[in-house]
C-alpha atoms as a PDB file:
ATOM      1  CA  UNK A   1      -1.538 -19.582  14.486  1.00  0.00           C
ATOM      2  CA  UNK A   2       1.771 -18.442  12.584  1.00  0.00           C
ATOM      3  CA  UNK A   3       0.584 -16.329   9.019  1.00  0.00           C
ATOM      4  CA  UNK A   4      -2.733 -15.779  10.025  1.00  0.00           C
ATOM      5  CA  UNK A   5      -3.931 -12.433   9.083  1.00  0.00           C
ATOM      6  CA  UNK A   6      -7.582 -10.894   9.530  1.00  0.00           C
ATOM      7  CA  UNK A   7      -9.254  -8.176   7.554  1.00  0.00           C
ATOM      8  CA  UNK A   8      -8.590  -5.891  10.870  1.00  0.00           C
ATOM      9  CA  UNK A   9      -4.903  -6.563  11.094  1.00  0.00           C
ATOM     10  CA  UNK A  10      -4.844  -6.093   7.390  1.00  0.00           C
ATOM     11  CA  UNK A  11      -6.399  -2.977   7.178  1.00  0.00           C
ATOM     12  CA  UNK A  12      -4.547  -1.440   9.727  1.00  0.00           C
ATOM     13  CA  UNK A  13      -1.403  -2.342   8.844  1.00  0.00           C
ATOM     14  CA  UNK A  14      -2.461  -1.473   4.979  1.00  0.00           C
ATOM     15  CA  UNK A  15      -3.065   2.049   6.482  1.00  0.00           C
ATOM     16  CA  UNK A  16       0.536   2.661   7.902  1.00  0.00           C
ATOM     17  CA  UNK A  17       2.296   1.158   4.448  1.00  0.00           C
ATOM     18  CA  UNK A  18      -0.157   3.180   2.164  1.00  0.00           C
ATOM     19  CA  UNK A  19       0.331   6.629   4.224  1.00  0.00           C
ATOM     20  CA  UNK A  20       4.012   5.535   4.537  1.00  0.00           C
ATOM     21  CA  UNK A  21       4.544   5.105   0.486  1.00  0.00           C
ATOM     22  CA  UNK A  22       1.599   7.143  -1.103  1.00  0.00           C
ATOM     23  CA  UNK A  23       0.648   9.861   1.561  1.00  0.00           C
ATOM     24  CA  UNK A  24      -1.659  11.811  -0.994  1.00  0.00           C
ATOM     25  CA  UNK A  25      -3.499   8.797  -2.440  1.00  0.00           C
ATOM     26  CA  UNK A  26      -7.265   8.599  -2.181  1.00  0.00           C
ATOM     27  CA  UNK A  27     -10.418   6.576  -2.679  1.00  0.00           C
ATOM     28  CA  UNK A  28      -9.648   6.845  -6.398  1.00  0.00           C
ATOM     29  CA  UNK A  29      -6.490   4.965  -6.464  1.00  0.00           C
ATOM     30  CA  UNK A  30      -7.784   2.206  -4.502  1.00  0.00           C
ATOM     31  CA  UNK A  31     -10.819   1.629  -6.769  1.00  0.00           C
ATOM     32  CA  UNK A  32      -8.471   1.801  -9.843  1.00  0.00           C
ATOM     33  CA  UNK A  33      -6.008  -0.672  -8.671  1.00  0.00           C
ATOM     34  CA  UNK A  34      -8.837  -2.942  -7.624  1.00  0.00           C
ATOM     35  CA  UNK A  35     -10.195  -2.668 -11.089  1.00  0.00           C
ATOM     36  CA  UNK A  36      -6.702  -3.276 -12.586  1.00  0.00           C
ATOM     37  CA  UNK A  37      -6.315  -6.416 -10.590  1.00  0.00           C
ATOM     38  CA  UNK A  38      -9.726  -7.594 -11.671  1.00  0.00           C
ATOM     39  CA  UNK A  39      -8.041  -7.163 -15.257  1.00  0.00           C
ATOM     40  CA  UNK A  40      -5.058  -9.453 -14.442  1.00  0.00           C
ATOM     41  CA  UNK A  41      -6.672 -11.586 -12.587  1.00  0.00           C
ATOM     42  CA  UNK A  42      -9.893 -11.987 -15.635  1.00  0.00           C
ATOM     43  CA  UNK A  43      -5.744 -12.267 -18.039  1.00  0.00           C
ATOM     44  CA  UNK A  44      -4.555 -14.729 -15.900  1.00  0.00           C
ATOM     45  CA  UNK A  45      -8.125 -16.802 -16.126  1.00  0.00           C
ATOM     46  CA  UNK A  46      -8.615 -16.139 -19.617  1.00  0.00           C
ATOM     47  CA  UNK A  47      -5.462 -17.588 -20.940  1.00  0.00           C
ATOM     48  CA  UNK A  48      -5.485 -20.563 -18.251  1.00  0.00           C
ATOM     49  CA  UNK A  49      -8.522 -21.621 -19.887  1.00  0.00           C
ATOM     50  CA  UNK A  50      -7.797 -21.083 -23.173  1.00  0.00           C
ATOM     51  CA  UNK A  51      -3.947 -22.728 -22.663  1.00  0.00           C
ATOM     52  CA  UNK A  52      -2.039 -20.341 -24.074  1.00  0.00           C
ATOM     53  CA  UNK A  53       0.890 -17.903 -22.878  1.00  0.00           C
ATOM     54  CA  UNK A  54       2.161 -20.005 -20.314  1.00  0.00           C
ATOM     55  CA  UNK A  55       1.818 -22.719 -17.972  1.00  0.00           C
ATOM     56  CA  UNK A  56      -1.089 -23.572 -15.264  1.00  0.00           C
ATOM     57  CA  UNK A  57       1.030 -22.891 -12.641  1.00  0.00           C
ATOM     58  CA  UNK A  58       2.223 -19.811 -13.949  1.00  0.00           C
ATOM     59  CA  UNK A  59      -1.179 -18.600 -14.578  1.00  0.00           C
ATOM     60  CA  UNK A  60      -2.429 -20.206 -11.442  1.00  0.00           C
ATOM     61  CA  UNK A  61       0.593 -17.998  -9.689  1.00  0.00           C
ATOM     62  CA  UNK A  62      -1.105 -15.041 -11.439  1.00  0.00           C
ATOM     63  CA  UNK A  63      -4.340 -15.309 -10.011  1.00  0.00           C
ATOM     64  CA  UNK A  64      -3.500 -15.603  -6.689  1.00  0.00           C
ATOM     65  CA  UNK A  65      -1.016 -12.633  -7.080  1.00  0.00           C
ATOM     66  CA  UNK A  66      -3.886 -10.447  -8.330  1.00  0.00           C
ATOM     67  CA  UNK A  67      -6.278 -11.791  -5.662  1.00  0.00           C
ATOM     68  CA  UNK A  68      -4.501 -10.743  -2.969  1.00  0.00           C
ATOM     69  CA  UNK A  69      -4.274  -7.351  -4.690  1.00  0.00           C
ATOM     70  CA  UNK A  70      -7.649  -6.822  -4.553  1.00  0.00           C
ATOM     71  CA  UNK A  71      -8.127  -7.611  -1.007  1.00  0.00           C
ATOM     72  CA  UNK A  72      -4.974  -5.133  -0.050  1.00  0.00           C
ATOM     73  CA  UNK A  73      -6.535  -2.634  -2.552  1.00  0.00           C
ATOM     74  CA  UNK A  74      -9.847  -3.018  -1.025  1.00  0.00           C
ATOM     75  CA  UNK A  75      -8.396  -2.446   2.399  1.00  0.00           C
ATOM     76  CA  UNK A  76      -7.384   0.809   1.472  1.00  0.00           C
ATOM     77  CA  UNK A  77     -10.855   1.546   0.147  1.00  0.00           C
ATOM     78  CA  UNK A  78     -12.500   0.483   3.310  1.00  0.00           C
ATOM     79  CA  UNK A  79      -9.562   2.748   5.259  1.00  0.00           C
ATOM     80  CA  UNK A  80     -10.389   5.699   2.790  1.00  0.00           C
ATOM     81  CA  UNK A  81     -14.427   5.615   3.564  1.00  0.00           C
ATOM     82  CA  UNK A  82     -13.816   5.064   7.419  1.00  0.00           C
ATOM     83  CA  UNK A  83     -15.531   1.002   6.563  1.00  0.00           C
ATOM     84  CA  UNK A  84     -14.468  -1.797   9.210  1.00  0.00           C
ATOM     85  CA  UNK A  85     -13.105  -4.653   5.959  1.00  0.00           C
ATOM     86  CA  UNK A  86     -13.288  -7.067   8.802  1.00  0.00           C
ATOM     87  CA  UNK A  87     -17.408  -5.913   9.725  1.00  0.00           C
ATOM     88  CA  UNK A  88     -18.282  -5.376   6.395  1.00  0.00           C
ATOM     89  CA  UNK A  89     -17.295  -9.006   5.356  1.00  0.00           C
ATOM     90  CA  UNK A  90     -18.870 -10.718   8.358  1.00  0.00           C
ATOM     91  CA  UNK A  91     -21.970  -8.542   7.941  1.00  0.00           C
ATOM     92  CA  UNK A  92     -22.242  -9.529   3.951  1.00  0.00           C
ATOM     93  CA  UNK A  93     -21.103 -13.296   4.546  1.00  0.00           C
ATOM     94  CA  UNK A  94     -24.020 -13.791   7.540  1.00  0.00           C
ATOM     95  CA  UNK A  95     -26.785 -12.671   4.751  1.00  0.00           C
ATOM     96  CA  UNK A  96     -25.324 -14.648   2.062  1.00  0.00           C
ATOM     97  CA  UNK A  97     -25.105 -17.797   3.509  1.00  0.00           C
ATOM     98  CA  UNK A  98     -28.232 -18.267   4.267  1.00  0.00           C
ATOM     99  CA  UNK A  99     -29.247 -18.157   0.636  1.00  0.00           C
ATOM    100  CA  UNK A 100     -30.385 -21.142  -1.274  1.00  0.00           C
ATOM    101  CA  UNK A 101     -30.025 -20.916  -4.957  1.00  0.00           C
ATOM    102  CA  UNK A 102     -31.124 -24.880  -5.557  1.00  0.00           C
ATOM    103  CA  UNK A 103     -34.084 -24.566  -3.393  1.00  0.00           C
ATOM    104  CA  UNK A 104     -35.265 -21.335  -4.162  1.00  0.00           C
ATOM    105  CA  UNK A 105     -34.103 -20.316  -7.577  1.00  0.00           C
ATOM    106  CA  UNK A 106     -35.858 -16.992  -7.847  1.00  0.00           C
ATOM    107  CA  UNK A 107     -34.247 -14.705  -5.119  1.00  0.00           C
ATOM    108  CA  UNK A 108     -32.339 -17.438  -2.790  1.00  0.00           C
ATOM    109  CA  UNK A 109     -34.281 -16.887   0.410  1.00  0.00           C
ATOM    110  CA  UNK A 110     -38.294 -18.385   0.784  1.00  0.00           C
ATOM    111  CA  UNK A 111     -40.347 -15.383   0.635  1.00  0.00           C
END
């Protein structure tokens, strides 16, 4: 399938561009620009809803932008701590899904 791109192929290729352009960086960075993306992307929600500096699109274009930030920035995080993105993911998803919020309000799961 042409463009597809999994957290593994991600990662790895997020290693070789991050030692590439910013040898020295650390775990540090990578949280930071994860939180900074969280900013635009929370900017580019805000004024969406609100319907003010700008168009949908525009702030539509935003969001994506700054989501795909934070899944390159948390790449890096994962490659910084030794974490498989792709493992960690599957591992979260397989608990997550099977949690029912409308059936059982309290934690999600019947227990």
């Amino acid at each position: 399938m042409e463009g597809f791109l999994d957290f593994n192929q991600l990662q790895t290729e997020q290693k070789e561009w991050q030692n590439k352009n910013f040898p020295n960086s650390g775990i540090h960075q990578c949280f930071y620009g994860v939180v900074e993306e969280l900013g635009e992307l929370a900017h580019a929600l805000l004024k969406m809803d609100q319907g003010i500096r700008g168009t949908r699109e525009k702030h539509m274009a935003a969001a994506k932008d700054a989501i795909g930030d934070i899944v390159i920035y948390l790449a890096g995080l994962c490659n910084q701590r030794e974490i498989d993105f792709q493992k960690a993911v599957e591992n979260t998803w397989d608990v997550v899904k099977k949690r029912d919020w409308i059936k059982y309000p309290f934690n999600g799961i019947d227990q």
